[in-house]
C-alpha atoms as a PDB file:
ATOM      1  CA  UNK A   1     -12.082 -19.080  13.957  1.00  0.00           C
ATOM      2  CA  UNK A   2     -13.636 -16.317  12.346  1.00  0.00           C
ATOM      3  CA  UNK A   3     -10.870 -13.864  10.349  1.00  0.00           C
ATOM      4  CA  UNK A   4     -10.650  -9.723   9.270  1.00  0.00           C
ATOM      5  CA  UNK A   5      -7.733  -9.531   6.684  1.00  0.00           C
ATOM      6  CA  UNK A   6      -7.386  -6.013   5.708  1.00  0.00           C
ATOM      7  CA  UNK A   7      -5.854  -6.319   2.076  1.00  0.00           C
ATOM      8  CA  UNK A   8      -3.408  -3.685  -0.315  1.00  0.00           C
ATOM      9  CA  UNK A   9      -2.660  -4.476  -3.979  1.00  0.00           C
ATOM     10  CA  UNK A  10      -1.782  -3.052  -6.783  1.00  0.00           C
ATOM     11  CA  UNK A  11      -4.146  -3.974  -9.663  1.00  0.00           C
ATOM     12  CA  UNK A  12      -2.613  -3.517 -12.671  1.00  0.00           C
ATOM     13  CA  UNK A  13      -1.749  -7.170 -13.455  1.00  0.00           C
ATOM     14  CA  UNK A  14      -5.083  -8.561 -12.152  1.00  0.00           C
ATOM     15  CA  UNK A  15      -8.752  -8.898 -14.107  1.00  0.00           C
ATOM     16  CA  UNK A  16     -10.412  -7.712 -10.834  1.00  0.00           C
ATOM     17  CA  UNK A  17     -11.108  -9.168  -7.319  1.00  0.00           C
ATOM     18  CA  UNK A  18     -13.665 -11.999  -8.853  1.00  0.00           C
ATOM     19  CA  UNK A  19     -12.187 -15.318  -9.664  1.00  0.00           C
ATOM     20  CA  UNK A  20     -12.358 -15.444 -13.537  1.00  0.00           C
ATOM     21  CA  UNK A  21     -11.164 -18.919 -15.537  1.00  0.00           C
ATOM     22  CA  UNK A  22      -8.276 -18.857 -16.681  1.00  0.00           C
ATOM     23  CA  UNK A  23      -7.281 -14.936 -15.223  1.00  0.00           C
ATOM     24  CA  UNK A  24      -5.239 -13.769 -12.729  1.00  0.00           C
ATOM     25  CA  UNK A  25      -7.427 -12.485 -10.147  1.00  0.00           C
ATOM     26  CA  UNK A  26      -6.972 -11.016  -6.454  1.00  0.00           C
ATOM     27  CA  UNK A  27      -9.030 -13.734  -5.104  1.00  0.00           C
ATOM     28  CA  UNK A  28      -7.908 -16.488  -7.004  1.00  0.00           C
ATOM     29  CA  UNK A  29      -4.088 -15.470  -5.301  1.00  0.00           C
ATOM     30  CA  UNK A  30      -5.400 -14.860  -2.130  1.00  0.00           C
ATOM     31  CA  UNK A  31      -7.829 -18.653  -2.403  1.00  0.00           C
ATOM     32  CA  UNK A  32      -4.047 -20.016  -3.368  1.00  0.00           C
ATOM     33  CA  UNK A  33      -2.371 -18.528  -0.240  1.00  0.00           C
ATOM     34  CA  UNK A  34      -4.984 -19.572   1.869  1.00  0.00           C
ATOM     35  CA  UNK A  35      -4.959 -23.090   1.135  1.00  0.00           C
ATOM     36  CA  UNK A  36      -1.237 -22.825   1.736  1.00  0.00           C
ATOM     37  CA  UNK A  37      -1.425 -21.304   5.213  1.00  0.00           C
ATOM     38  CA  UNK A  38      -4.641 -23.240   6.682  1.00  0.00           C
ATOM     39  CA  UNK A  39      -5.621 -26.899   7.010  1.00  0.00           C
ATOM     40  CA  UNK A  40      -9.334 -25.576   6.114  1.00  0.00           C
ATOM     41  CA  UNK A  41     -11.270 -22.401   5.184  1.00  0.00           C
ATOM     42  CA  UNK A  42     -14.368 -21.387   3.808  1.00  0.00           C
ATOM     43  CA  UNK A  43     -16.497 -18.309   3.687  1.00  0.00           C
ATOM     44  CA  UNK A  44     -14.607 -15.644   1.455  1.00  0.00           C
ATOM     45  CA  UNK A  45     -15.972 -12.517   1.708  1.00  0.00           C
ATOM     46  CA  UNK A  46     -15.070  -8.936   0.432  1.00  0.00           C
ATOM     47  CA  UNK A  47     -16.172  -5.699   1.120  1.00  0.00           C
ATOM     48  CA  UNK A  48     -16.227  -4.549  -2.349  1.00  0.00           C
ATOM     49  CA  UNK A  49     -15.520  -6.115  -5.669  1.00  0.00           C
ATOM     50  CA  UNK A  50     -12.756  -4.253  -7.391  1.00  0.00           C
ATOM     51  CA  UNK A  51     -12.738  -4.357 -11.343  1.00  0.00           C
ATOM     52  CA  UNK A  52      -9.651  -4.619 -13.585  1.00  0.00           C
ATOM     53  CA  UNK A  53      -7.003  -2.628 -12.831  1.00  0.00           C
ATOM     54  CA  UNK A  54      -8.298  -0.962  -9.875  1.00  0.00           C
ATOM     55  CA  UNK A  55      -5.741  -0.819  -6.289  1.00  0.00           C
ATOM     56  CA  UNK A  56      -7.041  -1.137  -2.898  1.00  0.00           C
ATOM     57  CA  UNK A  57      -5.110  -0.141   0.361  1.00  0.00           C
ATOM     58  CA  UNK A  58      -8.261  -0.749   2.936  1.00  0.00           C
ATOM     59  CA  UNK A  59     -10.171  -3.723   1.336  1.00  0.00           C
ATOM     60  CA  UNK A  60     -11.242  -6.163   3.658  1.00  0.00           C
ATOM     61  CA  UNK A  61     -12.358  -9.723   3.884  1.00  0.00           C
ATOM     62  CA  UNK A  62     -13.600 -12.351   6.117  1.00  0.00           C
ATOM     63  CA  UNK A  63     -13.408 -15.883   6.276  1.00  0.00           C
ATOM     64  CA  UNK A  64     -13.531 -18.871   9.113  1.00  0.00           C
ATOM     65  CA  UNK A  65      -9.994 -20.862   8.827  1.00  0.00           C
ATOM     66  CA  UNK A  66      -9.223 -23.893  11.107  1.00  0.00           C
ATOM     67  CA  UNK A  67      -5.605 -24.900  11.697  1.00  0.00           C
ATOM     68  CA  UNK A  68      -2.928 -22.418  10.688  1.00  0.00           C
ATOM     69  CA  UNK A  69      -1.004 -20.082  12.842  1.00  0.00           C
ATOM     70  CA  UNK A  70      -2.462 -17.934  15.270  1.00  0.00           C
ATOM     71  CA  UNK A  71      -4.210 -14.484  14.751  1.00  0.00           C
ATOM     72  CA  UNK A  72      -1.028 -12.700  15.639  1.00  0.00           C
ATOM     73  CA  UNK A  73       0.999 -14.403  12.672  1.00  0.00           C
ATOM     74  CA  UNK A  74      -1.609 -14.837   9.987  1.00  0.00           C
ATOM     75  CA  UNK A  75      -0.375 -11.875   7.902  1.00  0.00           C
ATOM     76  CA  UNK A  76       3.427 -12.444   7.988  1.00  0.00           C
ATOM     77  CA  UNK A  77       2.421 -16.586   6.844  1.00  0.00           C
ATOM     78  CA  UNK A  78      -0.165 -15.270   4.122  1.00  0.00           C
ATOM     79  CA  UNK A  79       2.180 -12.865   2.644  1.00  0.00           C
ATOM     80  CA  UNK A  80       5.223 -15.507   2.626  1.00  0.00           C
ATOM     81  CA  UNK A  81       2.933 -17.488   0.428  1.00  0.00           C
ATOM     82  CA  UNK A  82       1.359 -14.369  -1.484  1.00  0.00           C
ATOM     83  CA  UNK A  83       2.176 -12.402  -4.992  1.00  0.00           C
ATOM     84  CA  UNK A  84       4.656  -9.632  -4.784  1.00  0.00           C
ATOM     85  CA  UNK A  85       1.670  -7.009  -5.309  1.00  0.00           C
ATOM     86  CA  UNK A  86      -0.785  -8.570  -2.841  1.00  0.00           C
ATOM     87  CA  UNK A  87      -0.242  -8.043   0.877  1.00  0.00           C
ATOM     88  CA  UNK A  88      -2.145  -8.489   3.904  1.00  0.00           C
ATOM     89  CA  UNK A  89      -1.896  -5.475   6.207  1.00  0.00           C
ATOM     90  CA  UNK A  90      -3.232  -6.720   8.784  1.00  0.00           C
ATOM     91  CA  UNK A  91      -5.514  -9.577  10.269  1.00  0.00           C
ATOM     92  CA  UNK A  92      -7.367 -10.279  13.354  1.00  0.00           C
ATOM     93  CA  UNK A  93     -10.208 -12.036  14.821  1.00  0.00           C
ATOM     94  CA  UNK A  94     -13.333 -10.990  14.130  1.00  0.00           C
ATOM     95  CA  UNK A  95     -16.163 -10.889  16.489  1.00  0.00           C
ATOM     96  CA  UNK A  96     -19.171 -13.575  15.870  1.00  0.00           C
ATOM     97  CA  UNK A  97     -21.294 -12.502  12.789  1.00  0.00           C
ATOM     98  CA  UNK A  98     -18.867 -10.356  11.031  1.00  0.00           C
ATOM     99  CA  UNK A  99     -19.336 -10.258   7.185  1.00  0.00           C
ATOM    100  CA  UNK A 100     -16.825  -8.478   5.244  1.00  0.00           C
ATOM    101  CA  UNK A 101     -19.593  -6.938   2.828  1.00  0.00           C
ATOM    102  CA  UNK A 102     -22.792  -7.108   5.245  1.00  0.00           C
ATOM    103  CA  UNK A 103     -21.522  -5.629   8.212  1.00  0.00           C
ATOM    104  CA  UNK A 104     -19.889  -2.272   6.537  1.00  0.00           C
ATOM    105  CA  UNK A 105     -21.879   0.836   6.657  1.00  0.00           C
ATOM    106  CA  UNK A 106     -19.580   2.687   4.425  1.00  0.00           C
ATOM    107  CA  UNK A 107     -16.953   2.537   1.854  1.00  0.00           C
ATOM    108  CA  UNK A 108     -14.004   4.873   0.820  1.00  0.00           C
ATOM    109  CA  UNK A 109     -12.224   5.564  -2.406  1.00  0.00           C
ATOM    110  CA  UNK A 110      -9.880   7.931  -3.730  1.00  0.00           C
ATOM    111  CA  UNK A 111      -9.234   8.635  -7.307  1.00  0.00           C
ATOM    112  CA  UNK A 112      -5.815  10.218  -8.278  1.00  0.00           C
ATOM    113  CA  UNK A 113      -5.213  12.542 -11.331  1.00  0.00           C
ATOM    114  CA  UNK A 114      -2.634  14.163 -13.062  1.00  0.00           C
ATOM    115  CA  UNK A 115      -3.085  17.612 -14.194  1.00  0.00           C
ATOM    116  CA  UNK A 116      -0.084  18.760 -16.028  1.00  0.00           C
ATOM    117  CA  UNK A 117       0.834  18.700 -19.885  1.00  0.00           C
ATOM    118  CA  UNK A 118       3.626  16.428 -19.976  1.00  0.00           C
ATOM    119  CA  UNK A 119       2.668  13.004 -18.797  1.00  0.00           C
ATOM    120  CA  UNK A 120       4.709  11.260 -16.205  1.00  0.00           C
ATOM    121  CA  UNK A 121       6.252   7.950 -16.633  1.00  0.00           C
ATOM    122  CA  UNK A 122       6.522   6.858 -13.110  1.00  0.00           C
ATOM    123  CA  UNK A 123       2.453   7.439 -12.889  1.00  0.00           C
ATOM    124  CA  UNK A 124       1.379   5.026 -15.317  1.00  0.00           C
ATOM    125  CA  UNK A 125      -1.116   3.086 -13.719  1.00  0.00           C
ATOM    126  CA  UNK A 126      -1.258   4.929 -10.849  1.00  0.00           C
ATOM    127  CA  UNK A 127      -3.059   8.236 -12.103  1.00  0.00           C
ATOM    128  CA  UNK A 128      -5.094   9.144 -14.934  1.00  0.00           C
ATOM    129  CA  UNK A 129      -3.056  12.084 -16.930  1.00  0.00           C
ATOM    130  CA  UNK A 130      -5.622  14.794 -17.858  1.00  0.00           C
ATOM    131  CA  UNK A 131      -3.356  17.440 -19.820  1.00  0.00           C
ATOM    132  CA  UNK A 132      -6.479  19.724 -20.631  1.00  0.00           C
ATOM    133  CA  UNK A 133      -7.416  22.887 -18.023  1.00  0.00           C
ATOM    134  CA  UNK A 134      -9.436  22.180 -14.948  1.00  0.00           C
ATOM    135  CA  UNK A 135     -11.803  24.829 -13.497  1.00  0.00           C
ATOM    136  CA  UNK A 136     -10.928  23.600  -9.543  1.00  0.00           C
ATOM    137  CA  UNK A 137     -13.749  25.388  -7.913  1.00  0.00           C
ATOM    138  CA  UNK A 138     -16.208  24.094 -10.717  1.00  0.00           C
ATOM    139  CA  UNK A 139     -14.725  20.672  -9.205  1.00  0.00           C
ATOM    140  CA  UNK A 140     -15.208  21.734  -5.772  1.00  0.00           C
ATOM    141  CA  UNK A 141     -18.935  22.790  -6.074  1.00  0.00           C
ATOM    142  CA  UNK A 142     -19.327  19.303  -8.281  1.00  0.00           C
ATOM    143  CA  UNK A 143     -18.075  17.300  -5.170  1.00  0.00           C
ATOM    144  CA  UNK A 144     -20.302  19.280  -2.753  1.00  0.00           C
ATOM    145  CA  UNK A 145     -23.709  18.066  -4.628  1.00  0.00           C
ATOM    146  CA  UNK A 146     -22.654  14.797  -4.139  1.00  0.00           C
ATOM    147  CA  UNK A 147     -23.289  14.506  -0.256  1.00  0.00           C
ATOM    148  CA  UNK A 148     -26.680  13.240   0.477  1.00  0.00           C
ATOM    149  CA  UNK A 149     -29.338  11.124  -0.843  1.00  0.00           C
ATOM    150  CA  UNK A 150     -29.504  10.961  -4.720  1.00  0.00           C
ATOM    151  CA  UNK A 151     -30.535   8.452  -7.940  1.00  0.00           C
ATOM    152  CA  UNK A 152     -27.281   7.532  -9.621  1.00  0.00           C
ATOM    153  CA  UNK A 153     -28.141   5.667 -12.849  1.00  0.00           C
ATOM    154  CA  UNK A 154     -26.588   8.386 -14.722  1.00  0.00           C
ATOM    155  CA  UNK A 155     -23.595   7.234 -13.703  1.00  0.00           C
ATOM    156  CA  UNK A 156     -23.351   3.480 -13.680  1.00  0.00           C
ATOM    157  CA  UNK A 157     -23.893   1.090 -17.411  1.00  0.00           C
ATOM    158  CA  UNK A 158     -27.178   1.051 -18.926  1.00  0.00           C
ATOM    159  CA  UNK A 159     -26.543  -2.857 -19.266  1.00  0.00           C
ATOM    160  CA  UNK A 160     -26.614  -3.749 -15.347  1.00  0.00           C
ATOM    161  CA  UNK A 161     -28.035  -5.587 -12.390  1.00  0.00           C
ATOM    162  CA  UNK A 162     -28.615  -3.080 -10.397  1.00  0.00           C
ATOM    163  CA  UNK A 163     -32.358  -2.683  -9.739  1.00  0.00           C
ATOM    164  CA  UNK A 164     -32.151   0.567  -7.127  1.00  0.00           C
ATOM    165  CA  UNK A 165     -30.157   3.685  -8.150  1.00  0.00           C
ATOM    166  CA  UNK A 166     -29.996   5.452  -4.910  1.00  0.00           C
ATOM    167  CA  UNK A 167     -27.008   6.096  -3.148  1.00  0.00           C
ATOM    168  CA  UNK A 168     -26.197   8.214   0.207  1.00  0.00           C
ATOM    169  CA  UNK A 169     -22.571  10.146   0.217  1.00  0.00           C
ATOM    170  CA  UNK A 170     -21.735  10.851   3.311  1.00  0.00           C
ATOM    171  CA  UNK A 171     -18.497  13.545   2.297  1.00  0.00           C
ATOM    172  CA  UNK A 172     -16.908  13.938  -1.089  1.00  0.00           C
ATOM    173  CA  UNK A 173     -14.024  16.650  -2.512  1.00  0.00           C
ATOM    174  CA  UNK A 174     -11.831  17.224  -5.040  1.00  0.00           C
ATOM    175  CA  UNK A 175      -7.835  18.497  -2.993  1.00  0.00           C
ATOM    176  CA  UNK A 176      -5.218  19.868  -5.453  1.00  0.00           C
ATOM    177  CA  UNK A 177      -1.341  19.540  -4.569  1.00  0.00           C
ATOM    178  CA  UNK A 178       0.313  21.221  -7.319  1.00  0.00           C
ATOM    179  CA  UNK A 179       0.213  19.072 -10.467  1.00  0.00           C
ATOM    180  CA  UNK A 180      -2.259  16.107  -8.879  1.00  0.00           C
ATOM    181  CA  UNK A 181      -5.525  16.225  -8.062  1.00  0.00           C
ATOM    182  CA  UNK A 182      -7.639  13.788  -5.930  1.00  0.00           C
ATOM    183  CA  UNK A 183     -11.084  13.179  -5.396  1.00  0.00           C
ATOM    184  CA  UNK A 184     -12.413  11.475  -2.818  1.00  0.00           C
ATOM    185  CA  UNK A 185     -15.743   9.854  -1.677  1.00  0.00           C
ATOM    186  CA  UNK A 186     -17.366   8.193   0.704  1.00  0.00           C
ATOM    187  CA  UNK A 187     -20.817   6.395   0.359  1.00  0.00           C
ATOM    188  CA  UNK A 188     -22.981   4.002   2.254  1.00  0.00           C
ATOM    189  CA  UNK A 189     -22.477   1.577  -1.247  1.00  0.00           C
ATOM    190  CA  UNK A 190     -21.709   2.476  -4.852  1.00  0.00           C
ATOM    191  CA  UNK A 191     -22.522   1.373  -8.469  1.00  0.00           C
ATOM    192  CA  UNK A 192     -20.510  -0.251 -10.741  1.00  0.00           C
ATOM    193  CA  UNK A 193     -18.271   2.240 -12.184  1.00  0.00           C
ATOM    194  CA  UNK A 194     -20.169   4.742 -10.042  1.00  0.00           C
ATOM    195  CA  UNK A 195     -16.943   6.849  -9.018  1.00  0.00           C
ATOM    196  CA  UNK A 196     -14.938   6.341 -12.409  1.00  0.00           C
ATOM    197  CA  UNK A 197     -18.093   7.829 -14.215  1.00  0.00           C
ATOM    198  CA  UNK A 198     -18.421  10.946 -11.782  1.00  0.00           C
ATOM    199  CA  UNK A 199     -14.740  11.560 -12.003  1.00  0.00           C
ATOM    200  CA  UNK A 200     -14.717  11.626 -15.694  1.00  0.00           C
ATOM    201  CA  UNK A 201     -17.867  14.021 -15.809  1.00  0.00           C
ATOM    202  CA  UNK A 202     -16.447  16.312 -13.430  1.00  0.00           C
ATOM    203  CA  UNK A 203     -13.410  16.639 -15.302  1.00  0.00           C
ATOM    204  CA  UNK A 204     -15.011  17.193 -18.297  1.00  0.00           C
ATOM    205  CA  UNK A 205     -18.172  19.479 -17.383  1.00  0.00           C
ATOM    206  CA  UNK A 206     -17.271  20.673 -14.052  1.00  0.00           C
ATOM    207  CA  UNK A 207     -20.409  21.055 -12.279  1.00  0.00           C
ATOM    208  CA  UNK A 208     -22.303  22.144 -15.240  1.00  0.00           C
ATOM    209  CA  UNK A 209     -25.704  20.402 -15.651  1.00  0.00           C
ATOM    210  CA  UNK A 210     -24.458  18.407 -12.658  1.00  0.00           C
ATOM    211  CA  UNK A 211     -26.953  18.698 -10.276  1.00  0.00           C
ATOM    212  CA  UNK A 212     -30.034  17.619 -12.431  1.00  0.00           C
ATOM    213  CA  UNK A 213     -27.506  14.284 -13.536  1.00  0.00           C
ATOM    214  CA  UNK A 214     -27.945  13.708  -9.776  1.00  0.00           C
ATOM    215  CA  UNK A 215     -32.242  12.921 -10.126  1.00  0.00           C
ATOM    216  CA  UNK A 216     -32.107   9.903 -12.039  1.00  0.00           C
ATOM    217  CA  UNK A 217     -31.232  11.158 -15.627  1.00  0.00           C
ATOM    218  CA  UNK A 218     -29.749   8.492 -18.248  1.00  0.00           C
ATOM    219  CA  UNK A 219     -26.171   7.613 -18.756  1.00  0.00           C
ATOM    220  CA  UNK A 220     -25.930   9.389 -22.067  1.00  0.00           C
ATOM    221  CA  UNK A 221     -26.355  12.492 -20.463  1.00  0.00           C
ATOM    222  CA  UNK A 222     -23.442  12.111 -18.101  1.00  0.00           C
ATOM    223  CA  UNK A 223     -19.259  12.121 -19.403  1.00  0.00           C
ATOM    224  CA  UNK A 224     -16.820   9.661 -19.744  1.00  0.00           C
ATOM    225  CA  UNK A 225     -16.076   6.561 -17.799  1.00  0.00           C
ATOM    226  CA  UNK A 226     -12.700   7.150 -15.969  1.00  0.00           C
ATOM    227  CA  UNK A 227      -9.728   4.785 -16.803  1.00  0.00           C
ATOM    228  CA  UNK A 228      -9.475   1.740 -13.988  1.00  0.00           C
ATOM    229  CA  UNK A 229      -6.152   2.636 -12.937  1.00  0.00           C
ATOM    230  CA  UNK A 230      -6.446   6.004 -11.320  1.00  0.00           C
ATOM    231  CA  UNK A 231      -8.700   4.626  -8.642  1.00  0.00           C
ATOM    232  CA  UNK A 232      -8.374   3.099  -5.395  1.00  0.00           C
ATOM    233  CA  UNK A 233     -10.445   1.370  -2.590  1.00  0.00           C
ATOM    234  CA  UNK A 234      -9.271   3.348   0.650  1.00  0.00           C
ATOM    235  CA  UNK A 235     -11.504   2.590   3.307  1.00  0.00           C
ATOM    236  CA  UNK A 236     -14.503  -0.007   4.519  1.00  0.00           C
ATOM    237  CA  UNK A 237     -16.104   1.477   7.817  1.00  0.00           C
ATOM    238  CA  UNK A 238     -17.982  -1.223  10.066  1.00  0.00           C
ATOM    239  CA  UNK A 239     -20.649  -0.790  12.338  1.00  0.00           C
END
């Protein structure tokens, strides 16, 4: 039987979604409670690859499983077996071909900031604190260059794998609720540390010089790499 688990966690106390020796990983939990709940599985897949310290409340894998409970009870025997700050939200069976990272056309993320100058305890690890003034419509303009077709190697390592730079957003914008902010994206795939990077370079520039960042320029030109912690896989749309 072919398996969807839709996945939240809080990633503070993992090294990322990857299986790492010797780290506490999401997958190597989730490979643990698997071999608890099913006679046999193989094929783990996930939509995207969080790093270190990064939360998810929409990732999604896929899997084939034999034995085990059926579809309907999957989640509630997973989470028995699972980590206080892993839980699967939901699971069902997928349709014949599903791949947890091939078959999405789109994935969403949120980052969440505080913008006050006191910091606030109960936010640690859930929001970068960014004490210094924020020009919100700079943010908003920012946000609407994003949507469309553009290179992105400004804002990903110079050290990586990736061998194309170009990216479609589909919608991104900055929302304000008093004392937080959050920015939110959605693109057809993303670069390592592609959001994190934009985030910190918004805050920091607003959209000054951001539009020609947008045609391929190099990483030194763009700002900071946001913190891990403030960011958060949302969404994985499927075709």
């Amino acid at each position: 039987m072919l398996l969807r688990l839709t996945l939240e966690y809080d990633g503070t106390g993992f090294r990322g979604w990857a299986r790492q020796p010797g780290e506490r990983t999401v997958e190597s939990v989730v490979r643990g409670a698997l071999g608890e709940v099913f006679s046999r599985w193989e094929g783990l897949a996930v939509a995207g690859r969080t790093d270190a310290g990064v939360h998810a409340t929409g990732q999604v894998c896929s899997l084939e499983v034999e034995g085990g409970p059926p579809p309907d009870q999957v989640a509630e025997a997973l989470n028995a077996a699972l980590p206080d700050d892993v839980v699967v939200a939901a699971a069902e069976e997928a349709e014949d071909g599903f791949h947890a990272r091939f078959s999405a056309k789109a994935r969403s993320y949120r980052y969440a900031v505080l913008n006050r100058r006191d910091r606030a305890p109960l936010e640690i690890r859930r929001s970068l604190w960014w004490p210094r003034p924020v020009d919100d419509e700079a943010l908003a303009t920012a946000a609407e260059l994003l949507v469309g077709k553009h290179d992105f190697r400004a804002f990903t390592p110079t050290e990586t794998q990736h061998e194309a730079f170009r990216r479609e957003v589909w919608a991104a914008a900055w929302e304000r609720r008093g004392d937080h902010l959050e920015f939110t994206i959605t693109a057809d795939s993303f670069l390592r540390h592609m959001v994190r990077t934009l985030v910190g370079t918004m805050l920091e520039r607003g959209d000054d010089g951001f539009a020609e960042l947008l045609e391929g320029r190099p990483r030194d030109e763009a700002g900071l790499t946001a913190p891990p912690w403030g960011l958060y896989l949302e969404r994985i749309e499927y075709l």
